[in-house]
Protein backbone atom coordinates (compact mmCIF):
# COMPACT_ATOMS: atom_id res chain seq x y z
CA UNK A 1 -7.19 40.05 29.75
CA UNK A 2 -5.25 39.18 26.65
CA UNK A 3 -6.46 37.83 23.43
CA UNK A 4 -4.72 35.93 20.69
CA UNK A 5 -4.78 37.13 17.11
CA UNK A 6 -6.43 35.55 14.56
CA UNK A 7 -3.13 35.12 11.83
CA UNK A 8 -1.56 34.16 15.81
CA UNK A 9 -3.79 31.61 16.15
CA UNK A 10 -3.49 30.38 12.66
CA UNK A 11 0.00 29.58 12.91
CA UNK A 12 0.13 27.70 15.86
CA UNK A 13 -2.63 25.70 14.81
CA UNK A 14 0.06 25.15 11.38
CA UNK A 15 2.57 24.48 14.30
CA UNK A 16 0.84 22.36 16.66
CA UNK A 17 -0.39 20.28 13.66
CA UNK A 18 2.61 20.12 12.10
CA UNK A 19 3.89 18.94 15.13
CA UNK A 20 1.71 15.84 15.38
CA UNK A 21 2.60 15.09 11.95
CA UNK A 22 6.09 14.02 13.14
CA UNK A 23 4.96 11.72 15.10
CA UNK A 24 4.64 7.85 15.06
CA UNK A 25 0.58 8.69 16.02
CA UNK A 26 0.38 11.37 13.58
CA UNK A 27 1.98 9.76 10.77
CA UNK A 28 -0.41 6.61 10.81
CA UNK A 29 -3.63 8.55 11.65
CA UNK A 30 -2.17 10.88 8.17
CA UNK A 31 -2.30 7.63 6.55
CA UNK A 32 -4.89 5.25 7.72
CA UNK A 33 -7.52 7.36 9.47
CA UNK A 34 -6.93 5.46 12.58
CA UNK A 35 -6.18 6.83 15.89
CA UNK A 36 -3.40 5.25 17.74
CA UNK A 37 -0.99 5.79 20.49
CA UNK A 38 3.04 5.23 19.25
CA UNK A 39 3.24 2.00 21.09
CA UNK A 40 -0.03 0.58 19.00
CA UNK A 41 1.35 1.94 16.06
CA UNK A 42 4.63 0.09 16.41
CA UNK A 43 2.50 -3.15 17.43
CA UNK A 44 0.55 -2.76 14.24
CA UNK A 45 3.28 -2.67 12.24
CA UNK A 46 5.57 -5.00 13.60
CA UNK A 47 2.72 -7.35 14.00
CA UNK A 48 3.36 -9.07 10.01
CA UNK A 49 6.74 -9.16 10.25
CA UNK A 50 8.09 -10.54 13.59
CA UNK A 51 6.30 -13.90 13.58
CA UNK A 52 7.79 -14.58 10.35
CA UNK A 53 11.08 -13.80 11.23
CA UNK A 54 11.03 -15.26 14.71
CA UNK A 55 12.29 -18.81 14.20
CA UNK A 56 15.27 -17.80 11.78
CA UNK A 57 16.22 -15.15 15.48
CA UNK A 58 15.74 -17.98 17.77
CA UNK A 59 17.91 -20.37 15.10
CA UNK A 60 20.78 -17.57 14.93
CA UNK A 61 20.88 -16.92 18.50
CA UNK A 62 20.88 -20.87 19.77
CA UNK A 63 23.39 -21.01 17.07
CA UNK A 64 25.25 -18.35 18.60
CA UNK A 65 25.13 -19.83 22.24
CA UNK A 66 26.49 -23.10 20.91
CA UNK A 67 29.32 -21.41 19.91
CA UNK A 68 30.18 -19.70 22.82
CA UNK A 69 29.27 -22.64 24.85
CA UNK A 70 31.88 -24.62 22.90
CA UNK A 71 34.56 -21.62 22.73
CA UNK A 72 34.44 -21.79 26.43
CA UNK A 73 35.60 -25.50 26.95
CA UNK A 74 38.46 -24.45 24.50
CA UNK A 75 37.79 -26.50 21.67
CA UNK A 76 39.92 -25.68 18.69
CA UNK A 77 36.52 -24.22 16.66
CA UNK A 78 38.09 -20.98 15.81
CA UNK A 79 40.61 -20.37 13.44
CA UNK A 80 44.04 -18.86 14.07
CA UNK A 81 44.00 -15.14 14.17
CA UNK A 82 47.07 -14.74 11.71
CA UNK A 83 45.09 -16.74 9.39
CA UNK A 84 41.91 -14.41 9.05
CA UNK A 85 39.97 -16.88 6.87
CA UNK A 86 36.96 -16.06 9.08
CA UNK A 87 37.40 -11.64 9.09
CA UNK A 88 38.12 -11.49 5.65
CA UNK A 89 34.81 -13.89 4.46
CA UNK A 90 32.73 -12.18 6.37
CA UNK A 91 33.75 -8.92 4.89
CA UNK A 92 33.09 -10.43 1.82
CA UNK A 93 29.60 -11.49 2.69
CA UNK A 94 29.41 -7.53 4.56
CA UNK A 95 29.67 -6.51 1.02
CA UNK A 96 27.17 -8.66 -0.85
CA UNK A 97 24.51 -8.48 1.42
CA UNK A 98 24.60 -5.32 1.71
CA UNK A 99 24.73 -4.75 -2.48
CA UNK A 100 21.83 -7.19 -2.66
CA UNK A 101 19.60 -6.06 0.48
CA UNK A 102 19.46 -2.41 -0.45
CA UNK A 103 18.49 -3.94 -4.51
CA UNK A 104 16.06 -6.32 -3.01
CA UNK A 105 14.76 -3.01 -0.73
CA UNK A 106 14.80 -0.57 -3.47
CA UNK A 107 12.99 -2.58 -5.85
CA UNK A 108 10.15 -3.28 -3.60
CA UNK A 109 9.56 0.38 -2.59
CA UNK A 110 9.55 1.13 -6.44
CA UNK A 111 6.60 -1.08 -6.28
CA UNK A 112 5.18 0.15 -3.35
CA UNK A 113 4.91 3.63 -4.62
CA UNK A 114 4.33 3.08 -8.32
CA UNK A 115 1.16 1.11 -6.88
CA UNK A 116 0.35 4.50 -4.79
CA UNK A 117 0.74 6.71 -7.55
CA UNK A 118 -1.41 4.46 -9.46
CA UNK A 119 -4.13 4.77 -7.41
CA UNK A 120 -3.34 8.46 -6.54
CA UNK A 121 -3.92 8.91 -10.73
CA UNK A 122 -7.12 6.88 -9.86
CA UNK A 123 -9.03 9.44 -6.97
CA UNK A 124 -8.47 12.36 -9.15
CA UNK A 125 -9.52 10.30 -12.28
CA UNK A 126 -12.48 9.40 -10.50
CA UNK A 127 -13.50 13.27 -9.52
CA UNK A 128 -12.96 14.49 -12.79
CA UNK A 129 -15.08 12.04 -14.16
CA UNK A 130 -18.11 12.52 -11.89
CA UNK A 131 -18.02 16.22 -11.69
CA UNK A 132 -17.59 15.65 -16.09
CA UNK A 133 -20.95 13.40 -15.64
CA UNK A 134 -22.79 15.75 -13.45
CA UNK A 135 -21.84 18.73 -15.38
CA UNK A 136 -22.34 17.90 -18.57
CA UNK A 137 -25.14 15.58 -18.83
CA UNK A 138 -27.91 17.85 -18.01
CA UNK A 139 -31.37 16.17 -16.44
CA UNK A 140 -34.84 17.01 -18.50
CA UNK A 141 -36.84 15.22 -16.08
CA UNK A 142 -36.36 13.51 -12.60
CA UNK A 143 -35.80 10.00 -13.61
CA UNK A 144 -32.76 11.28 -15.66
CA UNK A 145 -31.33 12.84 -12.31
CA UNK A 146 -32.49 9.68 -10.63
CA UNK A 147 -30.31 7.45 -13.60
CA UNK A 148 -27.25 10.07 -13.46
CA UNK A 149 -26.98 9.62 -9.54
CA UNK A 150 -26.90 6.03 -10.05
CA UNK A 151 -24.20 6.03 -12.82
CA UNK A 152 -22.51 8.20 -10.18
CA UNK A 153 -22.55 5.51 -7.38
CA UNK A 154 -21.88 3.13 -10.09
CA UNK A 155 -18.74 4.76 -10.88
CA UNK A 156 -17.35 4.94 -7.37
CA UNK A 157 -17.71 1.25 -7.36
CA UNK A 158 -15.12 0.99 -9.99
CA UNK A 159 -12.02 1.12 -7.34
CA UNK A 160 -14.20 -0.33 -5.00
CA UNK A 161 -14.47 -3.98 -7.72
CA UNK A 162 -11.22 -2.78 -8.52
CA UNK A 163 -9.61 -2.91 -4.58
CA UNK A 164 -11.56 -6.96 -4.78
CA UNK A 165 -10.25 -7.98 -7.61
CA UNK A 166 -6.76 -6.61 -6.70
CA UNK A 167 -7.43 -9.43 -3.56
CA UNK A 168 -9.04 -12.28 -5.55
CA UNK A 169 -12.28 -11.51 -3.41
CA UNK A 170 -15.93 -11.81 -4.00
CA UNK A 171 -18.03 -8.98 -4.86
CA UNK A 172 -19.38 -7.82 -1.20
CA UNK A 173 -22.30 -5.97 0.29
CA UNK A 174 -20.84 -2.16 -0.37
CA UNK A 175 -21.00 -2.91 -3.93
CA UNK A 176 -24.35 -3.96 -3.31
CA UNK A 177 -25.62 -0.58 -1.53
CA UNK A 178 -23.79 1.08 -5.11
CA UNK A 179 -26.13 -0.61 -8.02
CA UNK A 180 -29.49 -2.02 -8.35
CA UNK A 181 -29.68 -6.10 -7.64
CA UNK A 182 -29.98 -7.18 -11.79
CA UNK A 183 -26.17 -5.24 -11.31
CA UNK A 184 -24.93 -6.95 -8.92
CA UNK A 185 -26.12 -10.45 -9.51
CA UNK A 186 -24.92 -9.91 -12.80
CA UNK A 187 -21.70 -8.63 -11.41
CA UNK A 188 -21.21 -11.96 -9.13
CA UNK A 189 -21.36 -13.80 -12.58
CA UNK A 190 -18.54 -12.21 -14.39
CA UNK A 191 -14.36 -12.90 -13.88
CA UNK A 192 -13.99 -9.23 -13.77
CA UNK A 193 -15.90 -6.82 -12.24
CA UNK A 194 -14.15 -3.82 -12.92
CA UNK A 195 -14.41 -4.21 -16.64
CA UNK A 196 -17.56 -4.90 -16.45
CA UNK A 197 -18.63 -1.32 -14.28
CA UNK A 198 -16.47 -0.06 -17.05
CA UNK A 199 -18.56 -0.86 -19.66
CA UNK A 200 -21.74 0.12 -17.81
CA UNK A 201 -20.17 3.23 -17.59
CA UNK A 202 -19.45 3.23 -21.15
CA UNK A 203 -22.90 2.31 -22.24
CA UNK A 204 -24.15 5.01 -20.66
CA UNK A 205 -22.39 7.67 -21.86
CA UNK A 206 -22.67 6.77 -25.72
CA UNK A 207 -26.32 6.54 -24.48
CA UNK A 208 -26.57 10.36 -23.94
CA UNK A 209 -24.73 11.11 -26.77
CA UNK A 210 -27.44 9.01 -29.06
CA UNK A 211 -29.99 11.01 -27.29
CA UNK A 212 -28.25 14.57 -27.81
CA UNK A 213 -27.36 15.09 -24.44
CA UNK A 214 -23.71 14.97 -25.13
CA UNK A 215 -22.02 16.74 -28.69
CA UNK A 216 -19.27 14.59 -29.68
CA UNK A 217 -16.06 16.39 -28.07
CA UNK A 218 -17.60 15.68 -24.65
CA UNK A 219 -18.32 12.37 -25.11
CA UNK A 220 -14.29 11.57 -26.06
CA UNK A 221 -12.98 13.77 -23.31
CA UNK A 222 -15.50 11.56 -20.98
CA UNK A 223 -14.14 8.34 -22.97
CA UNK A 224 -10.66 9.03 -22.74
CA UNK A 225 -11.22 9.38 -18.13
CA UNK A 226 -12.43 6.35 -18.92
CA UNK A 227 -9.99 4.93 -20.77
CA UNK A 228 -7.66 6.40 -17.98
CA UNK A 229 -9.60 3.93 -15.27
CA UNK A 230 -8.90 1.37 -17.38
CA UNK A 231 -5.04 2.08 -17.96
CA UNK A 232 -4.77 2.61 -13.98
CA UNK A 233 -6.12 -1.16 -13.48
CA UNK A 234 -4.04 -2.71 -16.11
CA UNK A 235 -0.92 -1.34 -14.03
CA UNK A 236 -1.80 -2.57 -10.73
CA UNK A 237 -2.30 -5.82 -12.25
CA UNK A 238 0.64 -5.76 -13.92
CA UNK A 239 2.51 -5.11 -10.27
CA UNK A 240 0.18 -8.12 -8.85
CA UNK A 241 0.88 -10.26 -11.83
CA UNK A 242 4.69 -9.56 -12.67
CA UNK A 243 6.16 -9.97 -8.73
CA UNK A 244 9.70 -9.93 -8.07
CA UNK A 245 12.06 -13.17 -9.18
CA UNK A 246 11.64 -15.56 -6.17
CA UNK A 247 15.50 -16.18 -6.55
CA UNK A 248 15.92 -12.74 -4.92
CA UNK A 249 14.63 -13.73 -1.91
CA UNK A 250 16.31 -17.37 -1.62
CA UNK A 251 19.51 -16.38 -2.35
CA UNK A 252 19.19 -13.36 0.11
CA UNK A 253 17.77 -16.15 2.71
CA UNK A 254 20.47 -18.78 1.97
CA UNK A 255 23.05 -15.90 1.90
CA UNK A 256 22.16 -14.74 5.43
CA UNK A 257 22.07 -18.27 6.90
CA UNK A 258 25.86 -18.74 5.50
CA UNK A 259 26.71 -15.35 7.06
CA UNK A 260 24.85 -16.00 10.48
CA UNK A 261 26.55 -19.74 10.54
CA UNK A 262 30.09 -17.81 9.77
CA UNK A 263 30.15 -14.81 11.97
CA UNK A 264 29.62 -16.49 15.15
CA UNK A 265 33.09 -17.88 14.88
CA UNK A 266 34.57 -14.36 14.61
CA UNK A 267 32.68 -12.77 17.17
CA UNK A 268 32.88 -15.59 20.12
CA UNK A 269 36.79 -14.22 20.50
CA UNK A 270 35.57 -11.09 22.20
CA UNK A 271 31.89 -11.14 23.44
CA UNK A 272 32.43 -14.83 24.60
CA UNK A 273 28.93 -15.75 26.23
CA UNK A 274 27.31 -12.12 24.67
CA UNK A 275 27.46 -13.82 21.17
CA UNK A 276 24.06 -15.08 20.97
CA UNK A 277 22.93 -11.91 21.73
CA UNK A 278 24.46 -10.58 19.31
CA UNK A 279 23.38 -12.94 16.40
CA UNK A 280 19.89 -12.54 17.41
CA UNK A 281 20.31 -8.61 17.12
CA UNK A 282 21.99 -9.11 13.35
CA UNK A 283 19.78 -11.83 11.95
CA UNK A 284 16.67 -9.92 13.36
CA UNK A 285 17.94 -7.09 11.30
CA UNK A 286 19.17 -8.04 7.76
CA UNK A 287 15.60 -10.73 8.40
CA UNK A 288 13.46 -7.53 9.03
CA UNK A 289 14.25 -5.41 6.16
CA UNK A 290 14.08 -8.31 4.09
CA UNK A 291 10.20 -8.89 5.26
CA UNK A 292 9.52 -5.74 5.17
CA UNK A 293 10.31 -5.26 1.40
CA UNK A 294 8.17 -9.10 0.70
CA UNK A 295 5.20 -7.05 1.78
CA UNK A 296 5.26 -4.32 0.42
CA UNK A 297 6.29 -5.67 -2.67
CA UNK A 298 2.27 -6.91 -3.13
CA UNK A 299 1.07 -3.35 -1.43
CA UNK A 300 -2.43 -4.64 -2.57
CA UNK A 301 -3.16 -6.85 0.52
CA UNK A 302 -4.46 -6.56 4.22
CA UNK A 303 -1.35 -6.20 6.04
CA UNK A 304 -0.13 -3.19 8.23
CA UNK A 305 2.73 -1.85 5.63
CA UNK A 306 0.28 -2.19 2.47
CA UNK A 307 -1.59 0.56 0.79
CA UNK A 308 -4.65 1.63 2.86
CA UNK A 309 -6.93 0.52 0.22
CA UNK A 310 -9.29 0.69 1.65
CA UNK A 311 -9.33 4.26 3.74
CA UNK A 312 -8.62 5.71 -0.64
CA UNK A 313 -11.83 4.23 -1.42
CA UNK A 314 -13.92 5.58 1.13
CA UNK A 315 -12.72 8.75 0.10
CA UNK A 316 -13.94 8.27 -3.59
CA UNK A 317 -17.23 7.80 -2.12
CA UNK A 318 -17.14 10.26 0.24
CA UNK A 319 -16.65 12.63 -2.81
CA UNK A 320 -19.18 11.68 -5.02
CA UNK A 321 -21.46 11.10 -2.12
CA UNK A 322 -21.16 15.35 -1.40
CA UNK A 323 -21.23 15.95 -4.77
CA UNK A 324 -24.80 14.27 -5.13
CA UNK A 325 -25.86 15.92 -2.24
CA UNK A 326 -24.32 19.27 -2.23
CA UNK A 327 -23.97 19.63 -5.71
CA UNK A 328 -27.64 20.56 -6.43
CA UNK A 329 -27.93 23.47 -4.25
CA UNK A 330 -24.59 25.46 -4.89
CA UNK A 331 -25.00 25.31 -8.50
CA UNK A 332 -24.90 28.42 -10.20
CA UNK A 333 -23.21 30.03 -6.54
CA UNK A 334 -20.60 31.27 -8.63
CA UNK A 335 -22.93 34.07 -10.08
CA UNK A 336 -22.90 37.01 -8.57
């Protein structure tokens, strides 16, 4: 009978996991939380982009078809070859839609991941403050611990407002199950929530400090987390607000139709009846990336490529959640 080391085991747990991280189904579940097979995860995200894209494919390769269909009843629709109008435009169009899809690409993933760092800055923010609140503040009575634990759920419904507001949507019931009901009718007043948790948040803190429970150094390092929160919303509304010229995109659009309407002509000389096949294979492409970037572009919304909003929020509550909960009875476990 053999048995398998411990440090054995370890590593092909590292392996085996590592393993799964590689994959389409690993990947997503890394990401989302959500277990899928490859073939779902591929639905999921094609799902947003190939509707949109569809009719421009079906134009391209009709367009194609016609082209053949003409080319084969010989009518004089292509150029000369010793002329090489046709090879040397498209070239030309080769090199500008390549310069401008891989600008129009770029600049949306510098969005995409300026918006994840953003709300990276805002979990950690987030932990530092609570564990700053709950360390700090000390509780001289039980309604004190009852008041910190709600400033604590009150403060993990910061991102959650903040996640809303990001989608121009009503305050909803998880708020709700975060603050007492003056709170949130009050909140489902007001333009924006977020600033207004802020200032709850806020309020409380130079609340301890009046009553002593704070000296005045931890009160500004509490502040300036705070302040932090505050920073982190102004740049994801500064990504919503401020989105890419719309230019960009129409003369990317117009420049593809020009190019789709052009290469046909060179390509019906050699693929003959396979060149609406082909069209629909390039226009689906160059179309594709160019969707791909318009969403993620605005990472702040529902759809497949976007930031998992919400699955970053439910961690934030999962955290202070355990640290109102656990926090109580492993305090002082670092004395020996």
């Amino acid at each position: 009978m053999s048995f398998i080391k411990p440090s054995n085991a370890l590593e092909q747990c590292k392996r085996l996991l590592n393993k799964a991280r590689n994959t389409f189904k690993g990947k997503h579940h890394l990401y989302t939380g959500e277990t899928l097979n490859w073939f779902q995860v591929i639905l999921r995200l094609e799902r947003t982009v190939i509707p949109v894209i569809f009719p421009w494919v079906l134009f391209c390769s009709g367009y194609g078809f016609f082209i053949s269909l003409i080319h084969y009843f010989d009518t004089d629709i292509v150029f000369p070859e010793k002329n090489g109008v046709i090879t040397n435009a498209i070239l030309s169009f080769n090199v500008g839609l390549t310069l401008l899809l891989v600008f129009r690409t770029n600049t949306a993933h510098d969005r995409f991941w300026e918006a994840r760092k953003l709300w990276g800055r805002l979990v950690n923010t987030v932990r530092n403050l609570a564990q700053g609140i709950y360390i700090v503040i000390k509780n001289s009575s039980p309604q004190e611990k009852v008041e910190k634990e709600a400033i604590l759920k009150l403060l993990v419904a910061f991102p959650i407002a903040m996640k809303l507001h990001l989608r121009a949507e009503p305050v909803d019931k998880q708020l709700a199950s975060l603050m007492s009901k003056n709170q949130y009718f009050q909140l489902k007043t007001v333009r924006h929530s977020p600033l207004q948790i802020a200032f709850w948040l806020r309020d409380y803190l130079q609340h301890q400090y009046e009553r002593n429970c704070v000296n005045i150094y931890q009160l500004t390092a509490l502040h300036a987390l705070l302040d932090e929160l505050i920073d982190i919303l102004g740049g994801c509304e500064r990504i919503l607000k401020t989105p890419l010229p719309l230019i960009y995109s129409i003369k990317f659009r117009l420049l593809v139709l020009i190019y789709c309407l052009i290469l046909p002509l060179e390509l019906v000389k050699n693929l003959t009846w396979w060149t609406g096949l082909i069209m629909a294979f390039v226009s689906f492409t160059l179309l594709s990336i160019e969707q791909i970037g318009s969403e993620i572009e605005e990472p702040f919304g529902y759809d497949a490529n976007d930031l998992p909003l919400d699955v970053i929020c439910n961690t934030m509550l999962q955290n202070v959640e355990e640290l109102i909960t656990v926090a109580p009875s492993s305090s002082c476990s670092w004395r020996v």
